[in-house]
N, C-alpha and C. Protein backbone atom coordinates (compact mmCIF):
# COMPACT_ATOMS: atom_id res chain seq x y z
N UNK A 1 0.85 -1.18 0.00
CA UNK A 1 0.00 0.00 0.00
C UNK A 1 0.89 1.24 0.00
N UNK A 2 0.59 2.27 -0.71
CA UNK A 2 1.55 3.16 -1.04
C UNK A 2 -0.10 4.54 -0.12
N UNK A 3 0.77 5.61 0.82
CA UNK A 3 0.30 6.55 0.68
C UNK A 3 0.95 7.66 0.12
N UNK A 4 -0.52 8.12 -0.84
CA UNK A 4 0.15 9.38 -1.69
C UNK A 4 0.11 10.48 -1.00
N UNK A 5 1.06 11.62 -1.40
CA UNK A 5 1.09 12.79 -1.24
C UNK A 5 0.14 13.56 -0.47
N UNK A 6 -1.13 13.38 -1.54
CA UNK A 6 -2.57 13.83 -0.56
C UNK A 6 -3.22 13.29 0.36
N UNK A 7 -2.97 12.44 0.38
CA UNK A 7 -3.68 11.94 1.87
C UNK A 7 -2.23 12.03 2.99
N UNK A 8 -1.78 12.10 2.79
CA UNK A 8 -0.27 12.57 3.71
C UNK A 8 -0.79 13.67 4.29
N UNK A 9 -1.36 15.03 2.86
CA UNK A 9 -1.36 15.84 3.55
C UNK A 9 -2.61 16.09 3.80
N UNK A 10 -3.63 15.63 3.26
CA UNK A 10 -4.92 15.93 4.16
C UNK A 10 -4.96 15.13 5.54
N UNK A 11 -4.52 14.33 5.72
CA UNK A 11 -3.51 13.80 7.18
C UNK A 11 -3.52 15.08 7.45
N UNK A 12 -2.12 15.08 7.71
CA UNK A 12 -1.69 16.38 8.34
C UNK A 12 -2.36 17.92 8.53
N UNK A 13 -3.27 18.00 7.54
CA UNK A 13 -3.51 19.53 7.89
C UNK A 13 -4.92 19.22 8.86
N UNK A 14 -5.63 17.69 8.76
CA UNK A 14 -6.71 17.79 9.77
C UNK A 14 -6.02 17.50 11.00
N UNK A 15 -4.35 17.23 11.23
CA UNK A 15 -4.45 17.03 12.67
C UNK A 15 -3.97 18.39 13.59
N UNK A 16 -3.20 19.25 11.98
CA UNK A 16 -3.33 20.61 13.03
C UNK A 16 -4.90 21.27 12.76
N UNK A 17 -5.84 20.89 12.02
CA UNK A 17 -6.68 21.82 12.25
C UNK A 17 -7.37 20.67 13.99
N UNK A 18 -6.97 19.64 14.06
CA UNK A 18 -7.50 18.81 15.51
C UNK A 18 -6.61 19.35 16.75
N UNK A 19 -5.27 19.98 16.25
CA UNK A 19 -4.35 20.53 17.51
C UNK A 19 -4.64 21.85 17.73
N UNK A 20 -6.01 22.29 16.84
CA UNK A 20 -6.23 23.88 17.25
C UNK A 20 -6.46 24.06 18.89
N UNK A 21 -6.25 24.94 19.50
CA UNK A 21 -6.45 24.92 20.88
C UNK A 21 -8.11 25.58 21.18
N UNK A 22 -8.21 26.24 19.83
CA UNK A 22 -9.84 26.95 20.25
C UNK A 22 -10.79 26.62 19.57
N UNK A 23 -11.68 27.19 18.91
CA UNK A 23 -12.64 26.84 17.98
C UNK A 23 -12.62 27.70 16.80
N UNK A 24 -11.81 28.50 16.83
CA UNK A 24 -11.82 29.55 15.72
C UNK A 24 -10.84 28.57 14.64
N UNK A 25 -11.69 29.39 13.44
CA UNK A 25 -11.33 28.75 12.23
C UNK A 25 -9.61 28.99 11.90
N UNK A 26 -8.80 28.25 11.06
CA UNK A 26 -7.48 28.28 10.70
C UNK A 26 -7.67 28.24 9.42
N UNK A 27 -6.77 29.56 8.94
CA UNK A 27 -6.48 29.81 7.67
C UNK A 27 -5.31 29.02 7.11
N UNK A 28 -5.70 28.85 5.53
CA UNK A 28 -4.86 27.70 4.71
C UNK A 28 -3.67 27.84 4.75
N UNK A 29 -3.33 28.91 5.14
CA UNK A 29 -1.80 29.62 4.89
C UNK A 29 -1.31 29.05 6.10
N UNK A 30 -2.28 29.40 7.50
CA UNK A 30 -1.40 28.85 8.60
C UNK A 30 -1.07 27.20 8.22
N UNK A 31 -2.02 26.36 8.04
CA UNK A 31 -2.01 25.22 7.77
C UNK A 31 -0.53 24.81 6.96
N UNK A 32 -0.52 25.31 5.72
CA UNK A 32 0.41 24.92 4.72
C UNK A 32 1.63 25.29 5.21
N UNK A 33 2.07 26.54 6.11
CA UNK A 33 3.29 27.25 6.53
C UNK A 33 3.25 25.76 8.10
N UNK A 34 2.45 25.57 8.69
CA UNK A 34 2.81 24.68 9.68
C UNK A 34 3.39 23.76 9.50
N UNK A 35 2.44 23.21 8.45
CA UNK A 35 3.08 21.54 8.24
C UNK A 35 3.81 21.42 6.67
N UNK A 36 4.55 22.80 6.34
CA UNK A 36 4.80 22.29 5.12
C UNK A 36 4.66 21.85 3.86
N UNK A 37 3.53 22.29 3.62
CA UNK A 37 2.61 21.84 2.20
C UNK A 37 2.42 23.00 1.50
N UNK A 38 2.33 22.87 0.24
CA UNK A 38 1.98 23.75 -0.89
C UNK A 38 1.03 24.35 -1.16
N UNK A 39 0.91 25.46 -0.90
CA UNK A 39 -0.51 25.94 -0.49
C UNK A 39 -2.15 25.74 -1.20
N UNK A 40 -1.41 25.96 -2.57
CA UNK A 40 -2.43 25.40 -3.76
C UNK A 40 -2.82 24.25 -3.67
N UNK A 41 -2.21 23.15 -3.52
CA UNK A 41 -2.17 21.58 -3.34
C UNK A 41 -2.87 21.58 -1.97
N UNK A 42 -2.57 22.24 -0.76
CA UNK A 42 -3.71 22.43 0.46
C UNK A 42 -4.70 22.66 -0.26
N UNK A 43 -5.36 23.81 -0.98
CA UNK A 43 -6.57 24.40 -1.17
C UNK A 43 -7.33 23.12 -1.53
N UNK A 44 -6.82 22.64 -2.82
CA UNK A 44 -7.46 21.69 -3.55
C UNK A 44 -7.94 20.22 -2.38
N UNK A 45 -7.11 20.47 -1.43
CA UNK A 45 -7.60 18.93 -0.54
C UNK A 45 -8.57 19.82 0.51
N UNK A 46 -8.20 21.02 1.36
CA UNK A 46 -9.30 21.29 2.07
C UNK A 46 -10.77 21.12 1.41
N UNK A 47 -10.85 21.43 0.17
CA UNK A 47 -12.07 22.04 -0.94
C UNK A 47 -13.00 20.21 -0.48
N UNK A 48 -11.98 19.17 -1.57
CA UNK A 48 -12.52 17.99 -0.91
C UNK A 48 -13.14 17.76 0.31
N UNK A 49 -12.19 17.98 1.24
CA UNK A 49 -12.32 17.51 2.92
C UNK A 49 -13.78 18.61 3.09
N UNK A 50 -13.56 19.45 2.62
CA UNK A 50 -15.08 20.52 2.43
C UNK A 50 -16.42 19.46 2.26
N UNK A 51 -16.04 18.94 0.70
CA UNK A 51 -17.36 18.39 0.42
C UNK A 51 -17.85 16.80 1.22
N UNK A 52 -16.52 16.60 1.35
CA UNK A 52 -16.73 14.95 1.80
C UNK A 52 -17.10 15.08 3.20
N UNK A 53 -17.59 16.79 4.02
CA UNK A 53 -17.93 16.65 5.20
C UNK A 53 -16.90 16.48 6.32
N UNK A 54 -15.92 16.77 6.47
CA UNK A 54 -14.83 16.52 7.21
C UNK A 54 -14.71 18.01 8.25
N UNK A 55 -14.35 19.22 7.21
CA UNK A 55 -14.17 20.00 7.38
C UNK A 55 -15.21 21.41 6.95
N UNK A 56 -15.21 22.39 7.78
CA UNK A 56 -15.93 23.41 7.43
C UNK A 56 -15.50 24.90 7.20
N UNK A 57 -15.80 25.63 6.53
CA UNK A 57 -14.92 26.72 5.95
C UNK A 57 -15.98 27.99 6.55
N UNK A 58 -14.70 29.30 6.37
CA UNK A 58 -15.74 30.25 6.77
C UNK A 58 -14.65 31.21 6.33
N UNK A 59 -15.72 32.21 5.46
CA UNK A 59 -14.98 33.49 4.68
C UNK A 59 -14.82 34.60 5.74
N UNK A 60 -14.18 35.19 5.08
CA UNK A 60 -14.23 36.23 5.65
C UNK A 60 -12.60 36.71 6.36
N UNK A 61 -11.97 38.10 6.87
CA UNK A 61 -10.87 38.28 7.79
C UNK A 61 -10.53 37.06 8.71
N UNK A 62 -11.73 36.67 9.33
CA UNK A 62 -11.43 35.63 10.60
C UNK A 62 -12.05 34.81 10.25
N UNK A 63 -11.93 34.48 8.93
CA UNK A 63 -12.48 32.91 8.34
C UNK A 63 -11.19 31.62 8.47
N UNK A 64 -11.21 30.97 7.62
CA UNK A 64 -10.62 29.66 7.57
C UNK A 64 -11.32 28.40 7.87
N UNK A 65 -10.73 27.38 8.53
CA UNK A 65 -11.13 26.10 8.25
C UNK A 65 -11.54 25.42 9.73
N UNK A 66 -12.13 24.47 9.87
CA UNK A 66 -12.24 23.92 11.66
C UNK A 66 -12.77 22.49 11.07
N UNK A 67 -12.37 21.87 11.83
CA UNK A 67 -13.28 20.42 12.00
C UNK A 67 -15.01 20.17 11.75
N UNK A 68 -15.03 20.00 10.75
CA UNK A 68 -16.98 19.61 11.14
C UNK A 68 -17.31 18.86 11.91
N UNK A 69 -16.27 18.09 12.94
CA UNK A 69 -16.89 17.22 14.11
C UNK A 69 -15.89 17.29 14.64
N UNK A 70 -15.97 16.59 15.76
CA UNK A 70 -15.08 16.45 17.24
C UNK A 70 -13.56 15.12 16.20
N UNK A 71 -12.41 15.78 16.39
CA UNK A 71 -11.19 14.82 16.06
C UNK A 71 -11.63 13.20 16.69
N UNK A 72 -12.06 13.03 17.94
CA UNK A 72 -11.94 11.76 18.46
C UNK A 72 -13.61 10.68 17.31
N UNK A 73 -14.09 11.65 16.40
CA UNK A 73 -15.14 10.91 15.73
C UNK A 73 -14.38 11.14 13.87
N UNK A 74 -12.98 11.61 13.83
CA UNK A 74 -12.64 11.68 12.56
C UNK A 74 -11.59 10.26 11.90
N UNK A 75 -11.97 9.35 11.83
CA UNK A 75 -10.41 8.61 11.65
C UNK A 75 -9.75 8.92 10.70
N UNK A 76 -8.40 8.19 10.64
CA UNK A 76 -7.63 8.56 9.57
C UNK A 76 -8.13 8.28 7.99
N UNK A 77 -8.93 6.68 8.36
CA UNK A 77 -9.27 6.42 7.43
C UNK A 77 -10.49 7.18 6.62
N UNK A 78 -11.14 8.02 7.19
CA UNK A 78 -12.53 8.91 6.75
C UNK A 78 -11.19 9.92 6.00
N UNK A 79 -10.30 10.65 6.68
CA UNK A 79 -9.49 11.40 5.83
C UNK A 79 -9.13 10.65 4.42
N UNK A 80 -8.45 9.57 4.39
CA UNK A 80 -7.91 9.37 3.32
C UNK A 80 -9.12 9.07 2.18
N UNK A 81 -10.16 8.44 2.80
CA UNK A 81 -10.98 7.85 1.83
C UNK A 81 -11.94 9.17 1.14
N UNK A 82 -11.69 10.28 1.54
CA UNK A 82 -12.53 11.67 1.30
C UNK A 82 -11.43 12.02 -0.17
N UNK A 83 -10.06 12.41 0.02
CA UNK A 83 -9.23 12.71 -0.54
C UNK A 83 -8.40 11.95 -1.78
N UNK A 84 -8.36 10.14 -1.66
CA UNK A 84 -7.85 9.23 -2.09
C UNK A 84 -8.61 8.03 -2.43
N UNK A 85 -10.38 8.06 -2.35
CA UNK A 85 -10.87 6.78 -2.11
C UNK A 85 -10.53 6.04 -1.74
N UNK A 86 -11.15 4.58 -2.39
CA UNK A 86 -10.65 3.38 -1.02
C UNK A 86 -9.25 3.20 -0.97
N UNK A 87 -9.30 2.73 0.61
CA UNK A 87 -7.90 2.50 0.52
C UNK A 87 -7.02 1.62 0.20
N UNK A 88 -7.97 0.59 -0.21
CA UNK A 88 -7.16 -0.87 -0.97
C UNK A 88 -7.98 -1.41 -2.00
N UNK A 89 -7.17 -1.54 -3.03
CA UNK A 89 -7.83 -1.12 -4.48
C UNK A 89 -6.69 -2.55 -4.96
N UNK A 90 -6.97 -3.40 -6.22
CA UNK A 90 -5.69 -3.33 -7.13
C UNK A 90 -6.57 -2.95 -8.78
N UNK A 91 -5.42 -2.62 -9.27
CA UNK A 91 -6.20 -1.96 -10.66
C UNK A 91 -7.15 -0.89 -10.67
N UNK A 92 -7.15 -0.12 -9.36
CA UNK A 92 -8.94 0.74 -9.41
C UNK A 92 -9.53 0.14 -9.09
N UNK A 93 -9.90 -1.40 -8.98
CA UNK A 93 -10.77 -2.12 -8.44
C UNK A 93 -10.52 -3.03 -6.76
N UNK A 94 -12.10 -2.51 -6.53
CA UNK A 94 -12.13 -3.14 -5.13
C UNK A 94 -11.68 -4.78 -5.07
N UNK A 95 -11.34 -5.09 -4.45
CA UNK A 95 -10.82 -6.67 -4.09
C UNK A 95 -12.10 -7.51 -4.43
N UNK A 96 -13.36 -7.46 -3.51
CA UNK A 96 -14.19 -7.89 -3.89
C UNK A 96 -15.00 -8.03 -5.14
N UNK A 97 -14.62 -7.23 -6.39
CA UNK A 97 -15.16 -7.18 -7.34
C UNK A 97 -14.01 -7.78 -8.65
N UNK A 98 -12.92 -8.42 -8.34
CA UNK A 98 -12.05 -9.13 -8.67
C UNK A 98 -12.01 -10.75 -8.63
N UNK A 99 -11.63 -11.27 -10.00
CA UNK A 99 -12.10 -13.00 -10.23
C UNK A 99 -10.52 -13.14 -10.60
N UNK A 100 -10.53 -14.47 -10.06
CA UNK A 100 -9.01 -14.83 -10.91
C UNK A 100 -9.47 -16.32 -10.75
N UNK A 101 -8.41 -16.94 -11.72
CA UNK A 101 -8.21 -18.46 -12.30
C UNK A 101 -7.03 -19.05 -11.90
N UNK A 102 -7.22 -20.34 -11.90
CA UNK A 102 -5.90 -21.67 -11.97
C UNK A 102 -4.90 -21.26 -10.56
N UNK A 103 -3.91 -20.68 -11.35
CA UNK A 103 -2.94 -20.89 -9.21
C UNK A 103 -3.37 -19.30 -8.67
N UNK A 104 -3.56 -17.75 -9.29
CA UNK A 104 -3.98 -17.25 -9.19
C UNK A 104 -5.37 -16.85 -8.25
N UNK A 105 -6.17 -18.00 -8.16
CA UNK A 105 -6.87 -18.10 -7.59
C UNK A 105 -7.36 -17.58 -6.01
N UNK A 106 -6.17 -17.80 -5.02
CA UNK A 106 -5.69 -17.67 -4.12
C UNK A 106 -5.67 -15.73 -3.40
N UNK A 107 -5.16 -14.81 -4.97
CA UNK A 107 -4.87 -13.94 -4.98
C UNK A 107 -6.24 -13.08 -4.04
N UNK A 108 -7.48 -13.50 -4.78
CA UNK A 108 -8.48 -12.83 -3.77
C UNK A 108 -8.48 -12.61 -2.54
N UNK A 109 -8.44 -13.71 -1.60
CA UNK A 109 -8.55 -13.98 -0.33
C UNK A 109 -7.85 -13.05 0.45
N UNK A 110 -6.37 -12.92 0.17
CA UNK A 110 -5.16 -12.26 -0.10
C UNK A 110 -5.21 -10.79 0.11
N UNK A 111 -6.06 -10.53 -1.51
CA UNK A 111 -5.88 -9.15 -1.62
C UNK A 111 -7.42 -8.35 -0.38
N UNK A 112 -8.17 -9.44 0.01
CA UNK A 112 -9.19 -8.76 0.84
C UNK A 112 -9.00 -8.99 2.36
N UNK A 113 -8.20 -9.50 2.46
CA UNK A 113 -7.45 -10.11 3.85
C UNK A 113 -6.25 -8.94 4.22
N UNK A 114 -5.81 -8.26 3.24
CA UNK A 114 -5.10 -7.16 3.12
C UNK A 114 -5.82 -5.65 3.19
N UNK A 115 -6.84 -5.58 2.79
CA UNK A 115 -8.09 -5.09 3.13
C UNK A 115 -8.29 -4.79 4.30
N UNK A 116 -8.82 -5.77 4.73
CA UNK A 116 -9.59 -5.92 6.02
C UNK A 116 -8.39 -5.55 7.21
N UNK A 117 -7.20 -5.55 7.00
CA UNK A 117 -6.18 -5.35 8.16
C UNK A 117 -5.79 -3.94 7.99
N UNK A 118 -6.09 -3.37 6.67
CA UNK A 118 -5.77 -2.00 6.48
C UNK A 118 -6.85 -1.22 6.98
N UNK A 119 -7.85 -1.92 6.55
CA UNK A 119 -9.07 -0.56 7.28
C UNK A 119 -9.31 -1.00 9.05
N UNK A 120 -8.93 -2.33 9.53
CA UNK A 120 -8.85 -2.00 10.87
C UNK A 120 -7.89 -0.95 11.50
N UNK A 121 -6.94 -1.15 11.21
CA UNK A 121 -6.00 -0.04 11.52
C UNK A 121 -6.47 1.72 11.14
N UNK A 122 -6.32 2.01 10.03
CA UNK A 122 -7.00 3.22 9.88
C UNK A 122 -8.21 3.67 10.24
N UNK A 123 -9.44 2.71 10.09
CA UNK A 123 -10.50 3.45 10.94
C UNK A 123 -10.67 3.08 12.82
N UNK A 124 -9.29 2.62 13.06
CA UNK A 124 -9.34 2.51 14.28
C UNK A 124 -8.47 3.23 15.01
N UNK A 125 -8.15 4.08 14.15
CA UNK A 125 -7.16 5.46 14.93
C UNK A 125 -7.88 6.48 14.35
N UNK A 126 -7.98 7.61 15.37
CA UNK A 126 -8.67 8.96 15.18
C UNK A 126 -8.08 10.13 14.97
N UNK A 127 -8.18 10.97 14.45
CA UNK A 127 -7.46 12.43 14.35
C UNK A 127 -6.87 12.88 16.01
N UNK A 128 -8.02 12.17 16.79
CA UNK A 128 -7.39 12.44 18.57
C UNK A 128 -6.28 12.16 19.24
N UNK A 129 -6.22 10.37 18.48
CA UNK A 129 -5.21 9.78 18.61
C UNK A 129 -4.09 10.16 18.52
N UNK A 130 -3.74 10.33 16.84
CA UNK A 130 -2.53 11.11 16.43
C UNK A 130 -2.36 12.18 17.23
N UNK A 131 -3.23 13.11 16.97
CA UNK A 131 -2.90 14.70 18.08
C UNK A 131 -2.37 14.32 19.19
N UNK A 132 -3.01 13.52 20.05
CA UNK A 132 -2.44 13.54 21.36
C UNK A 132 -1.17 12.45 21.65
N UNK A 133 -0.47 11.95 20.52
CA UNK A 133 0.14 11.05 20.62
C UNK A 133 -0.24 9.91 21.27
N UNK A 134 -1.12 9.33 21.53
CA UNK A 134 -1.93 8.18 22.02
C UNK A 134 -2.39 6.90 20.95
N UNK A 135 -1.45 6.45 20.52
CA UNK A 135 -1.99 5.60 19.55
C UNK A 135 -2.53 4.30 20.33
N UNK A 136 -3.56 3.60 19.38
CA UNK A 136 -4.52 2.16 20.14
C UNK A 136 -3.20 1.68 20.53
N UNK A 137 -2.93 0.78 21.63
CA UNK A 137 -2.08 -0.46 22.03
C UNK A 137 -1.38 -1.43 20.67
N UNK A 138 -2.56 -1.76 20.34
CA UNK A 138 -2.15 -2.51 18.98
C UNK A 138 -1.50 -2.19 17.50
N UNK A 139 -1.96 -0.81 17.69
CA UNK A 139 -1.01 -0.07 16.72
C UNK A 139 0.23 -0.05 17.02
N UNK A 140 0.69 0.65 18.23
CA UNK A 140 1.48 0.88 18.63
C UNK A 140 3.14 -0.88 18.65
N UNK A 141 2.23 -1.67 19.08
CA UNK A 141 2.66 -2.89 18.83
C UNK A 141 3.42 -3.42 17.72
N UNK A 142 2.29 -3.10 16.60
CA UNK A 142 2.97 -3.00 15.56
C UNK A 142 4.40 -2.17 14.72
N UNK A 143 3.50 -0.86 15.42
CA UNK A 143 4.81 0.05 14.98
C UNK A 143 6.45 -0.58 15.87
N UNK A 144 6.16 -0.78 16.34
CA UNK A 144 7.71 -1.30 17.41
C UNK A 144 8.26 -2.75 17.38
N UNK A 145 6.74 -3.23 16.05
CA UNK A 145 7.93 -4.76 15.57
C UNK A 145 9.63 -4.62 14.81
N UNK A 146 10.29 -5.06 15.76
CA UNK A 146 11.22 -4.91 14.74
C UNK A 146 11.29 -5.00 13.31
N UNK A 147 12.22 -4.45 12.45
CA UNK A 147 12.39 -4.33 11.53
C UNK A 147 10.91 -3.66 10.96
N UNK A 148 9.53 -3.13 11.57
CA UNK A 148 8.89 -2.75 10.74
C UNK A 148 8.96 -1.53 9.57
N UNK A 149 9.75 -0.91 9.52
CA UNK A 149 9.79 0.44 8.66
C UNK A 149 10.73 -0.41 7.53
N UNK A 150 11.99 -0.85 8.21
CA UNK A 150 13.27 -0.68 7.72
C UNK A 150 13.48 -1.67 6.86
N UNK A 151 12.91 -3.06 6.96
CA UNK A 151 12.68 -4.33 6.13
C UNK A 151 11.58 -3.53 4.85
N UNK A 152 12.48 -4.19 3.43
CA UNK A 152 11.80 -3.81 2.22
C UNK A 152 10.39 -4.32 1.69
């Protein structure tokens, strides 16, 4: 599973708009100057995170952006899937809507079993999570198997 660019950064700009300390809206500029992102390339993912309900906008001097709900009801996976659709695909196509033949066969099970371990993980961590550095137990587990990053 490869994450792209945009969901990296629509990641990131919902967890500083989740590390806001108040309720007032954050402008794109703060966002993009915080975490590093291109401001144009922000616009275009807030706009999404706009429609897909994530996030809410407000014009004006003391406009900008805020959470449309509480971080601890946003997971990661609602981010990516707003910005990137599903998150485990092969070909564009969902696993489940995939046939294969002869030794191939096998490949289904596989590719939805791969699935199913990806969206536990992502919709089982929240924008709260990340913010507060609190990841589930079991995440965390994972992250600290050896060799997990560093093995190809």
């Amino acid at each position: 599973m490869r994450i792209s660019a945009r969901a990296d950064y629509a990641v990131r700009a919902a967890l500083q708009l989740a590390a806001s300390q108040d309720d007032e809206p954050v402008k794109a500029e703060a966002i993009a100057d915080a975490q590093d992102i291109p401001h144009k390339f922000l616009e275009g993912i807030l706009n999404d995170m706009r429609r897909g309900g994530l996030v809410v906008s407000q014009r004006g001097g003391n406009g900008g952006y805020r959470l449309a709900k509480p971080a601890r009801s946003i997971s990661i996976a609602d981010v990516i899937r707003v910005v990137d659709g599903p998150l485990v695909s092969v070909r564009g196509v969902r696993p489940p809507d995939l046939s294969y033949t002869g030794p191939a066969q096998s490949l289904l099970p596989l590719w939805i079993a791969l699935r199913a371990n990806v969206r536990e993980i992502l919709d089982g961590v929240t924008l709260a999570d990340v913010a507060s550095a609190d990841l589930p137990p079991a995440v965390s587990a994972l992250a600290e198997t050896p060799g997990a990053w560093t093995n190809p």
